[in-house]
N, C-alpha and C. Protein backbone atom coordinates (compact mmCIF):
# COMPACT_ATOMS: atom_id res chain seq x y z
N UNK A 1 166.46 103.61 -69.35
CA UNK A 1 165.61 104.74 -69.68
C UNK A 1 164.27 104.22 -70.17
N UNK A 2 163.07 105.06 -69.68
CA UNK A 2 161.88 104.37 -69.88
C UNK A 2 161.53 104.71 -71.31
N UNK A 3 160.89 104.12 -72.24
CA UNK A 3 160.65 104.46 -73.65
C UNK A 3 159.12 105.32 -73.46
N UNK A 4 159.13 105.82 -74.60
CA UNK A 4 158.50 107.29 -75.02
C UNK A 4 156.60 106.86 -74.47
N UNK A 5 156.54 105.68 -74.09
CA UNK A 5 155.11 105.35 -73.97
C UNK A 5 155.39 105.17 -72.54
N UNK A 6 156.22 104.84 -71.98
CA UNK A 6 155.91 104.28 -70.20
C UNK A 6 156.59 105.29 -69.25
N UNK A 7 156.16 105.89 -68.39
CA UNK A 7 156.36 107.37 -67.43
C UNK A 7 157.54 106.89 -67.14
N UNK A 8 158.23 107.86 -66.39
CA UNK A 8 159.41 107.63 -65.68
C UNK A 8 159.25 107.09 -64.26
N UNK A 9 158.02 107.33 -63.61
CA UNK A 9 157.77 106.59 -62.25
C UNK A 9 156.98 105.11 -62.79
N UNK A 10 156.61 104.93 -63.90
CA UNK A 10 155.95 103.38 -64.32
C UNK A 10 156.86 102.15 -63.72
N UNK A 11 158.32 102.13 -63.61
CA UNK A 11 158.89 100.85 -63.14
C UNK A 11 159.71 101.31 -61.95
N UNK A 12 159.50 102.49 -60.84
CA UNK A 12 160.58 102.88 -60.09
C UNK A 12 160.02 102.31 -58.73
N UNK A 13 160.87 101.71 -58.38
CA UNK A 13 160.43 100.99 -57.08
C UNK A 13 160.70 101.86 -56.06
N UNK A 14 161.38 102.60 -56.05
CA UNK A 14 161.63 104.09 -54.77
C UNK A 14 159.87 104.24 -54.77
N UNK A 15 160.03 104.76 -55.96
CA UNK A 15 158.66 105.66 -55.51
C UNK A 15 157.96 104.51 -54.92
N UNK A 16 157.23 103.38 -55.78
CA UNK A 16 156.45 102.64 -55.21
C UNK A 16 156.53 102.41 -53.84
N UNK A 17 157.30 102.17 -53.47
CA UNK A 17 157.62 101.67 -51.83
C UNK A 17 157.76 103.11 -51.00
N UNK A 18 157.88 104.16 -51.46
CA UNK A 18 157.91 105.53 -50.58
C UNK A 18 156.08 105.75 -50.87
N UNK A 19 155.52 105.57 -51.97
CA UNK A 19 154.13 105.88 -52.38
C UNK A 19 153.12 104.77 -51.04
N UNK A 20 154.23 103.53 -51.16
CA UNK A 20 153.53 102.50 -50.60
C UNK A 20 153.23 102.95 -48.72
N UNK A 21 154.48 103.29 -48.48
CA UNK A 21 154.82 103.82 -46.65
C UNK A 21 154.16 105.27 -46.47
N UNK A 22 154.09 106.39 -47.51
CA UNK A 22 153.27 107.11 -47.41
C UNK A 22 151.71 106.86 -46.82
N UNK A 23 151.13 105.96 -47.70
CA UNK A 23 149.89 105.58 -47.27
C UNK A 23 149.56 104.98 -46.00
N UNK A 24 150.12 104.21 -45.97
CA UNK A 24 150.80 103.42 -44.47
C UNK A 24 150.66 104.38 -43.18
N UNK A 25 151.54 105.11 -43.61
CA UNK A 25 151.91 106.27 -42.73
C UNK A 25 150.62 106.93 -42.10
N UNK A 26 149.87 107.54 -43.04
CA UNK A 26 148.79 108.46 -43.32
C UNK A 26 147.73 107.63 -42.20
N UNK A 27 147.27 106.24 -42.17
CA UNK A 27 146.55 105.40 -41.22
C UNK A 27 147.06 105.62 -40.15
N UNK A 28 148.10 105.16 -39.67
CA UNK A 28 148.69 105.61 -38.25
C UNK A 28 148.44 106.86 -38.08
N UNK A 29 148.95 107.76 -38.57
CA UNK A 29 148.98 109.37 -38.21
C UNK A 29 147.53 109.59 -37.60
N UNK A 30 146.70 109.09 -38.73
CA UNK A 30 145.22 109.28 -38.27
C UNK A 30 144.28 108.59 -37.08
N UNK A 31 145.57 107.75 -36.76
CA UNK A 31 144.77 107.05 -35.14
C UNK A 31 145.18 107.65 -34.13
N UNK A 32 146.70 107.94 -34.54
CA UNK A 32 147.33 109.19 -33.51
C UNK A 32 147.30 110.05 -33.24
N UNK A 33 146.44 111.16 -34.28
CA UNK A 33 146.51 112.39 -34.03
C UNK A 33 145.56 112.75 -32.56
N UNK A 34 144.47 112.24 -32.59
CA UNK A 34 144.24 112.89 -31.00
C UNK A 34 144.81 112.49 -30.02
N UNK A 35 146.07 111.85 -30.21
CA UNK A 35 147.07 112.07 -29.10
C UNK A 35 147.92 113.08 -29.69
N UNK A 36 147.74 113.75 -30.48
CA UNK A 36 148.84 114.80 -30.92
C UNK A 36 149.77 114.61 -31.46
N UNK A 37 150.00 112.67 -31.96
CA UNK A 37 151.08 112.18 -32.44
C UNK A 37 151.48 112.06 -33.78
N UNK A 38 152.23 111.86 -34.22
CA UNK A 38 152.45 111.32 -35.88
C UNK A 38 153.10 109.63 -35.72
N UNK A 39 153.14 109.10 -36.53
CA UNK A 39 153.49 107.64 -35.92
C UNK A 39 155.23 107.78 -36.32
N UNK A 40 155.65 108.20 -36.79
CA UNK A 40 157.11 108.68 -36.42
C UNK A 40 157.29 109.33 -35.29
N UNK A 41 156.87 110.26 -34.18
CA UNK A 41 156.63 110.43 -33.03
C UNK A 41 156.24 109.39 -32.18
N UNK A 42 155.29 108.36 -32.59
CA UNK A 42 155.46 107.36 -31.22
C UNK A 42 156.28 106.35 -31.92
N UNK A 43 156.93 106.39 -33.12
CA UNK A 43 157.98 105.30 -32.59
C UNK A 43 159.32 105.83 -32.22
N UNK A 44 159.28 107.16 -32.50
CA UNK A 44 160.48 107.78 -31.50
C UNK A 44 160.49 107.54 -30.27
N UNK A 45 159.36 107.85 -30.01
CA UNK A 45 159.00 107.50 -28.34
C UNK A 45 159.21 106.11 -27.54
N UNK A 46 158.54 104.94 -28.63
CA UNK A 46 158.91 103.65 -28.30
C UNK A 46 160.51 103.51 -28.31
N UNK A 47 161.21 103.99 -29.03
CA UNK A 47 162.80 103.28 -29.60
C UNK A 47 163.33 104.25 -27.86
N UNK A 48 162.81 105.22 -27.68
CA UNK A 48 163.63 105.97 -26.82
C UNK A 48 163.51 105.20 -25.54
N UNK A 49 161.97 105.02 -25.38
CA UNK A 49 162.08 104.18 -23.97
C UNK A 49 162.72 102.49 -23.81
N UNK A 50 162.90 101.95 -24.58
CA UNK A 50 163.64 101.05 -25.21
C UNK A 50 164.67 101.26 -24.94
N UNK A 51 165.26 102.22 -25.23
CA UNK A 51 166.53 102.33 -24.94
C UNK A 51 167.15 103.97 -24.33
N UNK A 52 166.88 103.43 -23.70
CA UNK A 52 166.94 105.11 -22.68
C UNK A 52 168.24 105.03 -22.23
N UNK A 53 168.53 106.58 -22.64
CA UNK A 53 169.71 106.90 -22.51
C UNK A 53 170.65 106.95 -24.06
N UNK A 54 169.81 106.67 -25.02
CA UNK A 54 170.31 106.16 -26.33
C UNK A 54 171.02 107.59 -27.04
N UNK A 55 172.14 107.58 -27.62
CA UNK A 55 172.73 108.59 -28.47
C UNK A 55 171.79 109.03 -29.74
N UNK A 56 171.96 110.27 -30.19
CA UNK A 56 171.17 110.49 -31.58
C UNK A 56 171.66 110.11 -32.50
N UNK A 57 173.27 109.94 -32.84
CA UNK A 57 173.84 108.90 -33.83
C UNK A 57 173.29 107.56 -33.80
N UNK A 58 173.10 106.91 -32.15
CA UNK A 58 172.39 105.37 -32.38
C UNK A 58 170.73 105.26 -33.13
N UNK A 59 170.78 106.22 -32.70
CA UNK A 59 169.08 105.98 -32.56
C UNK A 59 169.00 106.49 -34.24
N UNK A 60 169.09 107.33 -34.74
CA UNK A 60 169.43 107.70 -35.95
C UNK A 60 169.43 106.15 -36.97
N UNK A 61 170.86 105.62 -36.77
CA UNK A 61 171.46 104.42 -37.26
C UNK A 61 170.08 103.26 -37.46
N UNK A 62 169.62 102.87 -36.12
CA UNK A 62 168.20 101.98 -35.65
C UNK A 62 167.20 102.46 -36.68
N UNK A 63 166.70 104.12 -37.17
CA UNK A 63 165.91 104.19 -37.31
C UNK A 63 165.77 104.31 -39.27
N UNK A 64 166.79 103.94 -39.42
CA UNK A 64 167.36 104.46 -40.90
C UNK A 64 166.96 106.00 -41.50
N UNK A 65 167.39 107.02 -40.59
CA UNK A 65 167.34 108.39 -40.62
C UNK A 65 168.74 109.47 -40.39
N UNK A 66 168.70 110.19 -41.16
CA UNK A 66 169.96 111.20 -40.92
C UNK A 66 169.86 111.42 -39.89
N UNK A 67 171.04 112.19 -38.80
CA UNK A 67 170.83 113.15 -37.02
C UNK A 67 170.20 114.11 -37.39
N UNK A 68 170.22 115.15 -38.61
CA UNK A 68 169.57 115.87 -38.58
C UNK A 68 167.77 115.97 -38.51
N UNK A 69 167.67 114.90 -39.79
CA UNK A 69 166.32 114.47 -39.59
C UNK A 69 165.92 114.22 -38.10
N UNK A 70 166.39 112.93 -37.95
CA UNK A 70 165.96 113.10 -36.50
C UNK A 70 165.73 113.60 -35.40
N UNK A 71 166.90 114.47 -35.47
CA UNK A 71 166.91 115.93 -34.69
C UNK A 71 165.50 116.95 -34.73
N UNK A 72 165.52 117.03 -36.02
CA UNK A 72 164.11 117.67 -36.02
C UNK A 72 162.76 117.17 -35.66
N UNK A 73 162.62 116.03 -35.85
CA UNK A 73 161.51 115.31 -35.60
C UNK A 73 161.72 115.32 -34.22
N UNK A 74 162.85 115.45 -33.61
CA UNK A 74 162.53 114.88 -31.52
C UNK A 74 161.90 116.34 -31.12
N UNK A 75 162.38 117.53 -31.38
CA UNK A 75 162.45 118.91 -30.74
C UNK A 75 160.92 119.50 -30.74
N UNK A 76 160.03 118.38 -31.73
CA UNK A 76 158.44 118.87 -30.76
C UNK A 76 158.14 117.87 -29.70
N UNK A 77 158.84 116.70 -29.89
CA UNK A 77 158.43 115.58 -28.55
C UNK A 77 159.07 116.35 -27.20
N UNK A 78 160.31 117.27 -27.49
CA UNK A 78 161.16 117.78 -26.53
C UNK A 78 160.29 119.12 -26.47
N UNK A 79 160.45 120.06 -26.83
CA UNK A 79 159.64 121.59 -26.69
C UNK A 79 158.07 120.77 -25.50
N UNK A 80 157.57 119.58 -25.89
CA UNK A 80 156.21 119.53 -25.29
C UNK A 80 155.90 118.87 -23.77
N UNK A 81 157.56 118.65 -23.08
CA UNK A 81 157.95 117.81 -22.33
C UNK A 81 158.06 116.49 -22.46
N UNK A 82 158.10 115.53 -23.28
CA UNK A 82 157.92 114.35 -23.66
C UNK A 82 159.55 113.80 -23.42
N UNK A 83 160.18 114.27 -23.83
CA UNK A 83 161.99 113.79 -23.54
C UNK A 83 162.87 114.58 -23.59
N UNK A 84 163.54 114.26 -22.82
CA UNK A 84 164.98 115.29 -22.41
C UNK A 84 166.21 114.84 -23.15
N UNK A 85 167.13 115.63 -23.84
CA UNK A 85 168.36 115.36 -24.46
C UNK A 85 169.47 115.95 -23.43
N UNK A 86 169.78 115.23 -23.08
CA UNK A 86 170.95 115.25 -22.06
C UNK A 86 172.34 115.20 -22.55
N UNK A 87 173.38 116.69 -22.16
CA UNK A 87 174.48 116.65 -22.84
C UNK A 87 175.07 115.37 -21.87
N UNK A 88 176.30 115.01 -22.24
CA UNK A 88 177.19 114.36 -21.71
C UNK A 88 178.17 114.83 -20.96
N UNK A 89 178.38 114.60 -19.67
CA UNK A 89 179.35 115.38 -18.72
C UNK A 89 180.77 115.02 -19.57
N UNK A 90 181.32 113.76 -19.98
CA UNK A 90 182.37 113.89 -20.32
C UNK A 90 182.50 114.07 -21.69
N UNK A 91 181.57 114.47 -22.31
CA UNK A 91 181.41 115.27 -23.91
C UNK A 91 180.53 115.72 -24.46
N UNK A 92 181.19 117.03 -24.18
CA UNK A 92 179.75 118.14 -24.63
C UNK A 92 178.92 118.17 -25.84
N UNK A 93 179.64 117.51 -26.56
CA UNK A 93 178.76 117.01 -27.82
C UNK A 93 178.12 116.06 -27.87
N UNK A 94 178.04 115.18 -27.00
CA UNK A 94 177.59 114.04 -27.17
C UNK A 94 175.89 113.78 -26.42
N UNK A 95 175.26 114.17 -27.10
CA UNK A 95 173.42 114.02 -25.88
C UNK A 95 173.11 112.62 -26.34
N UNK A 96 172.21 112.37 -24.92
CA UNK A 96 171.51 110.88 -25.00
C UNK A 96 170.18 111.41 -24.58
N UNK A 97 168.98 110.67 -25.11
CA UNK A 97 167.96 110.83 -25.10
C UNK A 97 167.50 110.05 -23.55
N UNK A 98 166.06 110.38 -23.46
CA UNK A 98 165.39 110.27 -22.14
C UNK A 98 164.25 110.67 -22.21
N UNK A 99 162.99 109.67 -21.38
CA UNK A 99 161.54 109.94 -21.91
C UNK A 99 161.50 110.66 -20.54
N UNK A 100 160.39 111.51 -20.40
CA UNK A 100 160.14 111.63 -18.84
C UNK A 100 159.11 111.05 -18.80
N UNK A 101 158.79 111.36 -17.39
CA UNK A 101 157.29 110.89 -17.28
C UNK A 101 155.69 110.64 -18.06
N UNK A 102 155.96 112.30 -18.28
CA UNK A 102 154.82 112.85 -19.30
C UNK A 102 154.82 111.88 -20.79
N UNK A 103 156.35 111.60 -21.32
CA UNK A 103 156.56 111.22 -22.11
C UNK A 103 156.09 109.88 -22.05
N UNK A 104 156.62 108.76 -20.71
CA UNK A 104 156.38 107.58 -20.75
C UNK A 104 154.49 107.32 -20.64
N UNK A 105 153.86 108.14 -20.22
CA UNK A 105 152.35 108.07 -20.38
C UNK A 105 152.01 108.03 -21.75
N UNK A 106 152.05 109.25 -22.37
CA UNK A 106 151.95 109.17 -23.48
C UNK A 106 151.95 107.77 -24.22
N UNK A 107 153.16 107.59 -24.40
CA UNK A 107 154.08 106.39 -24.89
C UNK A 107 152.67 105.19 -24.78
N UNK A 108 152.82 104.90 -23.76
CA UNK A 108 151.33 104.09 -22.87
C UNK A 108 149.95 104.44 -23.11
N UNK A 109 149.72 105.52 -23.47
CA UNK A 109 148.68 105.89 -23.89
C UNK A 109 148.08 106.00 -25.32
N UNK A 110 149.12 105.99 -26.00
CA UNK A 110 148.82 105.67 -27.64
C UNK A 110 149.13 104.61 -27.91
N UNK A 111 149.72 103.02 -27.04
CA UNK A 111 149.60 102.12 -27.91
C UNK A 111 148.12 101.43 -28.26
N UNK A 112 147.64 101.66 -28.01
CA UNK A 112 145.79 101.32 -28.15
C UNK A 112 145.78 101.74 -30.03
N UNK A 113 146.04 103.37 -29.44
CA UNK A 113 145.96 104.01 -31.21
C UNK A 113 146.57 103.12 -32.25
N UNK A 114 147.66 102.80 -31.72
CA UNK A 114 148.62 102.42 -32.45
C UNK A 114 148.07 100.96 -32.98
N UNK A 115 147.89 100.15 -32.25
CA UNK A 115 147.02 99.09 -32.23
C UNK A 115 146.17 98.89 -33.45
N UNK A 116 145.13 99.75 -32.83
CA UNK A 116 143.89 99.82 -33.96
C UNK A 116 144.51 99.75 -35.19
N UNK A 117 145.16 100.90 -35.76
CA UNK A 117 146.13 101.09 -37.05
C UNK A 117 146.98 99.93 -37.42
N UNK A 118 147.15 99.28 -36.68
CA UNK A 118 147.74 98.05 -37.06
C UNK A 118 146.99 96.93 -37.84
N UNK A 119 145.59 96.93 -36.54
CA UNK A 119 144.60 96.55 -37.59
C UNK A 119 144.04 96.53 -38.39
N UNK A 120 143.58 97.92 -38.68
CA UNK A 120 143.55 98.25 -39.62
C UNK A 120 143.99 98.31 -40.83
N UNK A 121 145.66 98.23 -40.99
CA UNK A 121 146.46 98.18 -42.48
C UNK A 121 146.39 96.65 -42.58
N UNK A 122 146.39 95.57 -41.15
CA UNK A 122 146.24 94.13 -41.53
C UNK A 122 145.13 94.30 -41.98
N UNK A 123 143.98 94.41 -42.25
CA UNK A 123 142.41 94.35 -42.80
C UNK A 123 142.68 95.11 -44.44
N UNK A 124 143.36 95.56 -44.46
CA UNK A 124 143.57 96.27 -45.82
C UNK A 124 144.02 95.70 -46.61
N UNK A 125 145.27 95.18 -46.35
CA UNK A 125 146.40 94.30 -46.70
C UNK A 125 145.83 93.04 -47.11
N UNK A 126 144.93 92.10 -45.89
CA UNK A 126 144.42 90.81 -46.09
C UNK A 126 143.93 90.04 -47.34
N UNK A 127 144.30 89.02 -47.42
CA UNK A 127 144.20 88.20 -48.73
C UNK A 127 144.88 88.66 -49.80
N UNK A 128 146.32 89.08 -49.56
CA UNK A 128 147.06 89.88 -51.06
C UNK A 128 147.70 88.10 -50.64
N UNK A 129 148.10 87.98 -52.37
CA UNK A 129 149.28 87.06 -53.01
C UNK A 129 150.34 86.73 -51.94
N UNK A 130 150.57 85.79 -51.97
CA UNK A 130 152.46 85.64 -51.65
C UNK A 130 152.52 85.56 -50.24
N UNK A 131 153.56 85.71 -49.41
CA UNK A 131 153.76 85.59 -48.07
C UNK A 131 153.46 86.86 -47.44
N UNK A 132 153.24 86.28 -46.25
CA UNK A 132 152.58 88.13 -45.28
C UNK A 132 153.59 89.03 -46.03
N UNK A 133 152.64 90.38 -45.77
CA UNK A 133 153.75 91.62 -46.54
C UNK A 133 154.63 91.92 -45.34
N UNK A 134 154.89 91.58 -44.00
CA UNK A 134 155.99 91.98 -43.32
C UNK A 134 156.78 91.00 -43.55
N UNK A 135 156.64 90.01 -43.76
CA UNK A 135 157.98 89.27 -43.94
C UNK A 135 158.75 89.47 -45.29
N UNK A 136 158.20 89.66 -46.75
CA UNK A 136 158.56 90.13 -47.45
C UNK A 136 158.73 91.61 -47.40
N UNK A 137 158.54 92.30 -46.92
CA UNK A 137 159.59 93.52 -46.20
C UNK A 137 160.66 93.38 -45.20
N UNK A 138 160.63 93.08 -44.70
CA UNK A 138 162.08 92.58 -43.89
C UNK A 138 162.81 92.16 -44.82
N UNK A 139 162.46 90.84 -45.83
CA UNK A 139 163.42 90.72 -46.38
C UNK A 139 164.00 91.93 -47.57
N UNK A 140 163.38 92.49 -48.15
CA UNK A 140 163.73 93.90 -48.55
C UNK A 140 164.48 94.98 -48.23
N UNK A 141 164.47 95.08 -46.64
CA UNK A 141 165.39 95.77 -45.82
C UNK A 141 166.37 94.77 -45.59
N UNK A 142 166.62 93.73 -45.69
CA UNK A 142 167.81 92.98 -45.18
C UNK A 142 168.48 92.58 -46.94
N UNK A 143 167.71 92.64 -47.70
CA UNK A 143 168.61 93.18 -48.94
C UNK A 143 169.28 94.52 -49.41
N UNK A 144 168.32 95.58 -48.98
CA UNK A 144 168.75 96.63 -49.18
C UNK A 144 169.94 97.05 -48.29
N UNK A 145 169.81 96.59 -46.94
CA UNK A 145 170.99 96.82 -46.06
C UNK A 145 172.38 97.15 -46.45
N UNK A 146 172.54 95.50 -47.15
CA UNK A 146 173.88 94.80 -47.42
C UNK A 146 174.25 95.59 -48.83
């Protein structure tokens, strides 16, 4: 428990690291949006063409997201033609994802955006302490994993 002088978000590393990917986030979004994208939208898009044909439980699992979440996030890539969820002939419950065409342009067409934003958070990032910040994130996710 934090004492009567230091906030309750002063030592919480959730927040920090959700405060931290927020911001993160917010750069991408903003290279993407005149493709209409959010950068959770093109990496839906990337993971899908990647693996096409992929279940929403897998892809879910890959993306460290509930089905539902995810569910919601595909159904404007889907409503806009971008990918098809395909039931399964031998189980009706079971859909696998699929980019179409429209979708795979796209896909192709915002990695430029995507790009830039990359550069961009590297130019931001540059000259901090310690080892690159992706490798000390990975290892973060490969602690948190386990």
């Amino acid at each position: 428990m934090p004492d009567a002088g230091q906030s309750l978000s002063g030592g919480c590393t959730c927040l920090r690291l959700r405060k931290a990917a927020r911001r993160a986030s917010q750069i991408y979004d903003q290279h993407l949006e005149p493709l209409g994208l959010t950068v959770t939208q093109f990496s839906l898009l990337g993971n899908v063409e990647a693996l096409d044909g992929v279940g929403i439980g897998a892809l879910a699992a890959r993306m460290v997201m509930d089905p539902t979440t995810l569910t919601r996030n595909l159904r404007p890539l889907e409503r806009r033609g971008y990918l098809v969820c395909a039931t399964s002939a031998q189980d009706q419950r079971a859909r696998s994802l699929h980019l179409t065409p429209a979708g795979r342009k796209l896909y192709r067409d915002a990695k430029p955006a995507w790009a830039r934003a990359q550069r961009h958070v590297d130019k931001l990032l540059a000259g901090m302490d310690g080892p690159p910040i992706n490798q000390t994130l990975d290892r973060v996710l490969e602690r948190l994993a386990s």
